[in-house]
Protein backbone atom coordinates (compact mmCIF):
# COMPACT_ATOMS: atom_id res chain seq x y z
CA UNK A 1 0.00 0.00 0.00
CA UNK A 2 1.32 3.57 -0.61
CA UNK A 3 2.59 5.79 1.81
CA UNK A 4 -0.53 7.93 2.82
CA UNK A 5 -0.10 11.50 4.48
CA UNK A 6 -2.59 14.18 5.46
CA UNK A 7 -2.59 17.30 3.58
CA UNK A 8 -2.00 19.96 6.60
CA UNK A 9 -2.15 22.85 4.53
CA UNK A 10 -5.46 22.14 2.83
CA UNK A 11 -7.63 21.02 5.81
CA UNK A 12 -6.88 24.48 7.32
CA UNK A 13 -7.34 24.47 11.91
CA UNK A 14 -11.00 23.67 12.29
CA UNK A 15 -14.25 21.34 11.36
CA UNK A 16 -17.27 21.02 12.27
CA UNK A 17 -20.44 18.83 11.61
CA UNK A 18 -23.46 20.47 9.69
CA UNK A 19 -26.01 20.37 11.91
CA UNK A 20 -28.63 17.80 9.72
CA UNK A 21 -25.46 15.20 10.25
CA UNK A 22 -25.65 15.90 14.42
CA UNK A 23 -29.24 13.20 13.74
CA UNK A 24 -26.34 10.38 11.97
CA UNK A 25 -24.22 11.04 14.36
CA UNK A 26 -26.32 10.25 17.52
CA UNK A 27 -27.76 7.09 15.53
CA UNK A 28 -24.43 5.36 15.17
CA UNK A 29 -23.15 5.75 18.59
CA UNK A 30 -26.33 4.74 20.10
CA UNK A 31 -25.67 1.51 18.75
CA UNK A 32 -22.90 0.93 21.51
CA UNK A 33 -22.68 1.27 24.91
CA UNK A 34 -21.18 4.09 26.60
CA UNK A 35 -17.39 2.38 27.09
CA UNK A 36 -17.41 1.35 23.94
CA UNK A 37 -18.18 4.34 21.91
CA UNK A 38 -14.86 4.06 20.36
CA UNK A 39 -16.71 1.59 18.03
CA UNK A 40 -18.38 3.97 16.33
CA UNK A 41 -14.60 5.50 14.91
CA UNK A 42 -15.18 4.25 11.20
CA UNK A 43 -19.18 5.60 10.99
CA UNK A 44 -18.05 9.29 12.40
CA UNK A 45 -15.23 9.46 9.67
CA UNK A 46 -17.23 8.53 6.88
CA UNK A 47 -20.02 10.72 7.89
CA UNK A 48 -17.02 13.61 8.70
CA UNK A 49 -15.36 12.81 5.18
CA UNK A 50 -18.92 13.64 3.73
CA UNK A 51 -19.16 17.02 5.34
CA UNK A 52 -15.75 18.15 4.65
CA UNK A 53 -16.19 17.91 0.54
CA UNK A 54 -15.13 13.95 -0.09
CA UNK A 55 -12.19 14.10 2.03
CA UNK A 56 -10.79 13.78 5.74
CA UNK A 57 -8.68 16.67 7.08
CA UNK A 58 -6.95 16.58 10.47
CA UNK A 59 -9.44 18.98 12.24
CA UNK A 60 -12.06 16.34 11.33
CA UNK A 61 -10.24 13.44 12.68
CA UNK A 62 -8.87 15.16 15.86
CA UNK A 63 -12.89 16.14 16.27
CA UNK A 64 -14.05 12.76 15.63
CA UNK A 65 -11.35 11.79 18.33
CA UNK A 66 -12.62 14.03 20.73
CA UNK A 67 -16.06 12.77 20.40
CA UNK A 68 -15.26 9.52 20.83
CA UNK A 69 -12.62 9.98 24.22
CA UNK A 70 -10.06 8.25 21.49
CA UNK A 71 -6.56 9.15 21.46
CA UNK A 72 -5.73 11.17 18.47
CA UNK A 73 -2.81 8.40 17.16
CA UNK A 74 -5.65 5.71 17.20
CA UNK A 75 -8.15 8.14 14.46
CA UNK A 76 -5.40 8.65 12.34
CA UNK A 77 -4.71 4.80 12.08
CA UNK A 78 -7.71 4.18 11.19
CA UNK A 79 -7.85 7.09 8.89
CA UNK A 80 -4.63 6.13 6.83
CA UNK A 81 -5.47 2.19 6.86
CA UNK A 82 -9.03 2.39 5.14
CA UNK A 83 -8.40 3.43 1.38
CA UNK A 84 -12.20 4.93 1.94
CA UNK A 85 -10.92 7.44 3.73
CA UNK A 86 -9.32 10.11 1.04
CA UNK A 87 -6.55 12.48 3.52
CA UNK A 88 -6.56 15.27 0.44
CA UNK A 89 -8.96 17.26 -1.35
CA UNK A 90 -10.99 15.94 -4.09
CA UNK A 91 -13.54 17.14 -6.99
CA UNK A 92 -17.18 17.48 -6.48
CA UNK A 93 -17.22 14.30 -8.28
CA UNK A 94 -14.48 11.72 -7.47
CA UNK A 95 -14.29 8.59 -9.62
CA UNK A 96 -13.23 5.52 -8.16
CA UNK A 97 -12.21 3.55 -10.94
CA UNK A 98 -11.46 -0.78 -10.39
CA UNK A 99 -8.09 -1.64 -11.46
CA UNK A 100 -8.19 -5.50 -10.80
CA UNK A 101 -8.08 -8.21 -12.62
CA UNK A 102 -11.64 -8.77 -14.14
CA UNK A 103 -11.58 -4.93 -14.43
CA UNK A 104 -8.34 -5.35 -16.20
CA UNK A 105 -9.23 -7.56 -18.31
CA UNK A 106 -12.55 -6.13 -19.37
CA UNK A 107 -10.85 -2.99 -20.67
CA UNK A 108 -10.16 -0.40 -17.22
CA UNK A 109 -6.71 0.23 -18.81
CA UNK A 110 -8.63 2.33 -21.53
CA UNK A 111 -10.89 3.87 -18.60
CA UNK A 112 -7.83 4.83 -17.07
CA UNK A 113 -6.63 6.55 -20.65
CA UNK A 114 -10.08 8.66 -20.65
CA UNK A 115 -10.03 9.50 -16.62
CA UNK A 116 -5.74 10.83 -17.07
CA UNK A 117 -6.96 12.88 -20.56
CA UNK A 118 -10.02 14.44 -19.19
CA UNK A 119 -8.94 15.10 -15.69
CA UNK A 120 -5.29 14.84 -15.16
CA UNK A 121 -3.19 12.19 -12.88
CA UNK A 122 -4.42 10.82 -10.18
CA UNK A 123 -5.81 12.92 -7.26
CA UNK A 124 -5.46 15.71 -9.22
CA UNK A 125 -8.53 18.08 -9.45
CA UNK A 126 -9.64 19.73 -12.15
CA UNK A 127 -9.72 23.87 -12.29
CA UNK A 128 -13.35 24.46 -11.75
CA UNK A 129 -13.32 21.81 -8.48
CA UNK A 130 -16.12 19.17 -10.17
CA UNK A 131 -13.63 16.25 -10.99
CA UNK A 132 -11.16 14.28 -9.36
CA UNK A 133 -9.94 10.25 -10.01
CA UNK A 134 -8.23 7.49 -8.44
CA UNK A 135 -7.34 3.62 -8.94
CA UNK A 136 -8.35 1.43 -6.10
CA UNK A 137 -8.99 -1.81 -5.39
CA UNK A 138 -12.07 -4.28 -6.05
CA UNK A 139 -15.58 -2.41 -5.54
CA UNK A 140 -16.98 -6.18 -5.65
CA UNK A 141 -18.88 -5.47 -9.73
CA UNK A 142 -16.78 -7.66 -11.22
CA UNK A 143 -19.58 -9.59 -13.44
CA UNK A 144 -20.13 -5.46 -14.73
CA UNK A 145 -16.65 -5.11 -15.69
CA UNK A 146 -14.93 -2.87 -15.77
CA UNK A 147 -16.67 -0.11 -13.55
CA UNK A 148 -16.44 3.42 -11.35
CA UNK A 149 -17.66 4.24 -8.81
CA UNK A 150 -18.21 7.44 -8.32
CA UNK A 151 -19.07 9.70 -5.07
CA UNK A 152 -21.65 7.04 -4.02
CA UNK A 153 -23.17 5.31 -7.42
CA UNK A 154 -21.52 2.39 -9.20
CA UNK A 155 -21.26 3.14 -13.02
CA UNK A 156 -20.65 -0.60 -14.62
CA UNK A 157 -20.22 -1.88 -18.11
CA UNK A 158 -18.43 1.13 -19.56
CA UNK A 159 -16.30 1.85 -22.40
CA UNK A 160 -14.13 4.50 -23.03
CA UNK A 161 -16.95 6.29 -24.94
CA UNK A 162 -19.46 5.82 -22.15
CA UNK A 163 -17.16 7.06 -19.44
CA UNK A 164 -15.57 10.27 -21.69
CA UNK A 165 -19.71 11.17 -22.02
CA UNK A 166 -20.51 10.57 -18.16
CA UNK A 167 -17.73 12.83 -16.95
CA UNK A 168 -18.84 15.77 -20.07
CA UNK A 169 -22.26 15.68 -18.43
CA UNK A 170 -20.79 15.91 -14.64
CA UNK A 171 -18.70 18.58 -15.60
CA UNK A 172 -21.58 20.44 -17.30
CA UNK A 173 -23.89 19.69 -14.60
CA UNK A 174 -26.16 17.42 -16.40
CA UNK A 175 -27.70 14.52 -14.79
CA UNK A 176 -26.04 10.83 -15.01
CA UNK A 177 -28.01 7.64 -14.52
CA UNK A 178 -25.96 4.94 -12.91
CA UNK A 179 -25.79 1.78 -12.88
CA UNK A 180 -25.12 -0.61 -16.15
CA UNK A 181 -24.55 1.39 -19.12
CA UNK A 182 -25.74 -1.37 -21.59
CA UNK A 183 -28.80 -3.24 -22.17
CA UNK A 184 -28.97 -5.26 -19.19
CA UNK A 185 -30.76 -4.85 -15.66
CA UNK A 186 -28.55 -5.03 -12.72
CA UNK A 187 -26.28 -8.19 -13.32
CA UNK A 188 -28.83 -10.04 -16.01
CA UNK A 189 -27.85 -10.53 -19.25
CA UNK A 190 -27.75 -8.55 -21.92
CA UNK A 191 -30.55 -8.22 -24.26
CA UNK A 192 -32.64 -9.88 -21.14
CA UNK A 193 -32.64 -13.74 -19.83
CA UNK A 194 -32.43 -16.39 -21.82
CA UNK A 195 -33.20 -18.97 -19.32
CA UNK A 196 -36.33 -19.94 -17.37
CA UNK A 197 -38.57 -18.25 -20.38
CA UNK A 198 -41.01 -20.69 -20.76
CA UNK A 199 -45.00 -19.46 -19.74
CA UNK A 200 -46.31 -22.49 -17.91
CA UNK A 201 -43.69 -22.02 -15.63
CA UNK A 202 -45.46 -19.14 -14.23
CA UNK A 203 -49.17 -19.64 -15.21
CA UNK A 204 -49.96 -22.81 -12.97
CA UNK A 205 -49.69 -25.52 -16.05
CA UNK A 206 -46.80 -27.16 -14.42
CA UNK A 207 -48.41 -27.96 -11.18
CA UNK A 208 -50.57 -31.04 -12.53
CA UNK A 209 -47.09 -32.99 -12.68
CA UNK A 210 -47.17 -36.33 -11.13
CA UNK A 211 -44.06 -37.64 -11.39
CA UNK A 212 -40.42 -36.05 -11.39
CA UNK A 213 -38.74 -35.40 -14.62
CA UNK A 214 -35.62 -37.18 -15.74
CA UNK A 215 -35.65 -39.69 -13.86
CA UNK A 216 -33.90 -43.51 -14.73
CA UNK A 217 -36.30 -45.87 -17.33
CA UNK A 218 -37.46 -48.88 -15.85
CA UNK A 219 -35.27 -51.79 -17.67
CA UNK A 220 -36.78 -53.07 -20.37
CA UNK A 221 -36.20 -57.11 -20.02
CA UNK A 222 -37.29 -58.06 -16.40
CA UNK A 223 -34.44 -60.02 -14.41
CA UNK A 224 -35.70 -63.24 -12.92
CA UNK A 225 -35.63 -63.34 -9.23
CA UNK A 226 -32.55 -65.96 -7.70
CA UNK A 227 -34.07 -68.77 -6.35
CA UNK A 228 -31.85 -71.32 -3.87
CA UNK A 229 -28.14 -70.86 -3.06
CA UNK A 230 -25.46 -70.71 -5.55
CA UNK A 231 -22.62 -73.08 -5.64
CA UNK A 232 -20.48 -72.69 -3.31
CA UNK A 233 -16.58 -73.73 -3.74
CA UNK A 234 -14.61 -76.34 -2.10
CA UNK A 235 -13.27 -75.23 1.06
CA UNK A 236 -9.16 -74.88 0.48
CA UNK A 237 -7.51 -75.55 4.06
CA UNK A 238 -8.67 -79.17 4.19
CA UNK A 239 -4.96 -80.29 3.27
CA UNK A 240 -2.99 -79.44 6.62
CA UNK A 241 0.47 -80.67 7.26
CA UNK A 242 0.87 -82.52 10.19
CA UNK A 243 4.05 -82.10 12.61
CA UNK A 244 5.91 -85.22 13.16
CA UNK A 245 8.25 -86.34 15.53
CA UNK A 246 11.35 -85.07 13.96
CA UNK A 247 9.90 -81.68 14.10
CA UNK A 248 9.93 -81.74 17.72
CA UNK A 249 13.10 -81.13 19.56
CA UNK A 250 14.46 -82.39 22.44
């Protein structure tokens, strides 16, 4: 993992919650008990990350600290492990974009191409503060490969066409509908199932059935049944050799 480091100079000497998030707040640590409020330490930076434009400056973690009787040390370890938590500014609109191998494969090396043309390197953010980017790991869409995420919505089954048009419309401030950007619902196939299609499935035909599909034929010649015992074979320790007197010593 890389070396992460706070920017100082960006997150200025103070933060504060905006008062609708004080609701959040109170919800998360009421789900533990009073000595173990320190629980709550991933929750309060996500929800301080939101409030501070996309990112986590040190005001906000030594806040969250304070709120949670945490020394400051065991915030920022927290802060600099999860690779949710972004410790320098980022655009209105930050794309995550998957990296790994099904991504890979599936053609994110060209999504990287469109996200380094039309924004810049990574982290950078652009001059008008709507568009940021960054390589992580797995966002678990790998059967939508490859895929962004970006500020909260997954954007799956893109091209380099269908990416370069989302971020135009984010940075003109038109709406973007996420989700799979092909003919497909969710993780169905394209052009719709192909499977399961039949009617009297679903209308009620099927339910007359009395016996189970597939299963083994009858043979066709019936076996006669064994009657008595069959022959058995002559035993084969009848012939023993018996010890005789020279075989015994004096």
């Amino acid at each position: 993992m890389a070396l992460r480091r706070f920017d100082i100079e960006a997150g200025g000497t103070t933060f504060a919650f905006k008062p609708e998030t004080e609701e959040k707040i109170a919800f998360w640590r009421g789900k533990y008990p009073a000595d173990k409020q320190r629980s709550a330490v991933i929750p309060l930076l996500w929800l301080a990350q939101k409030d501070n434009g996309g990112w986590l400056s040190e005001p906000a973690m030594r806040l969250v600290a304070d709120m949670l009787e945490m020394p400051y040390i065991r915030v920022y370890e927290v802060a600099t492990f999860y690779t949710m938590f972004r410790l320098q500014p980022v655009g209105k609109f930050h794309v995550q974009l998957c990296g790994t191998t099904p991504c890979q494969l599936r053609g994110a090396e060209a999504l990287k191409e469109v996200c380094t043309k039309e924004i810049g390197k990574a982290m950078f953010v652009t001059d008008d503060q709507r568009l940021s980017w960054e390589e992580v790991e797995c966002l678990g869409a790998c059967v939508n490969a490859p895929m962004v995420q970006i500020n909260d919505d997954y954007f799956e089954d893109l091209t380099a066409e269908s990416l370069s048009q989302i971020l135009g419309r984010l940075r003109h401030g038109a709406e973007v509908t996420p989700g799979p950007q092909v003919d497909r619902v969710n993780s169905a196939p394209e052009g719709g199932t192909t499977v399961l299609s039949d009617p009297a499935l679903f209308d009620g035909s099927k339910t007359g059935m009395t016996a189970l599909p597939n299963l083994p034929q009858p043979p066709s010649v019936t076996t006669p049944e064994a009657t008595g015992k069959p022959d058995a074979a002559a035993p084969t320790n009848t012939k023993r050799e018996e010890p005789s007197s020279k075989d015994v010593k004096e």
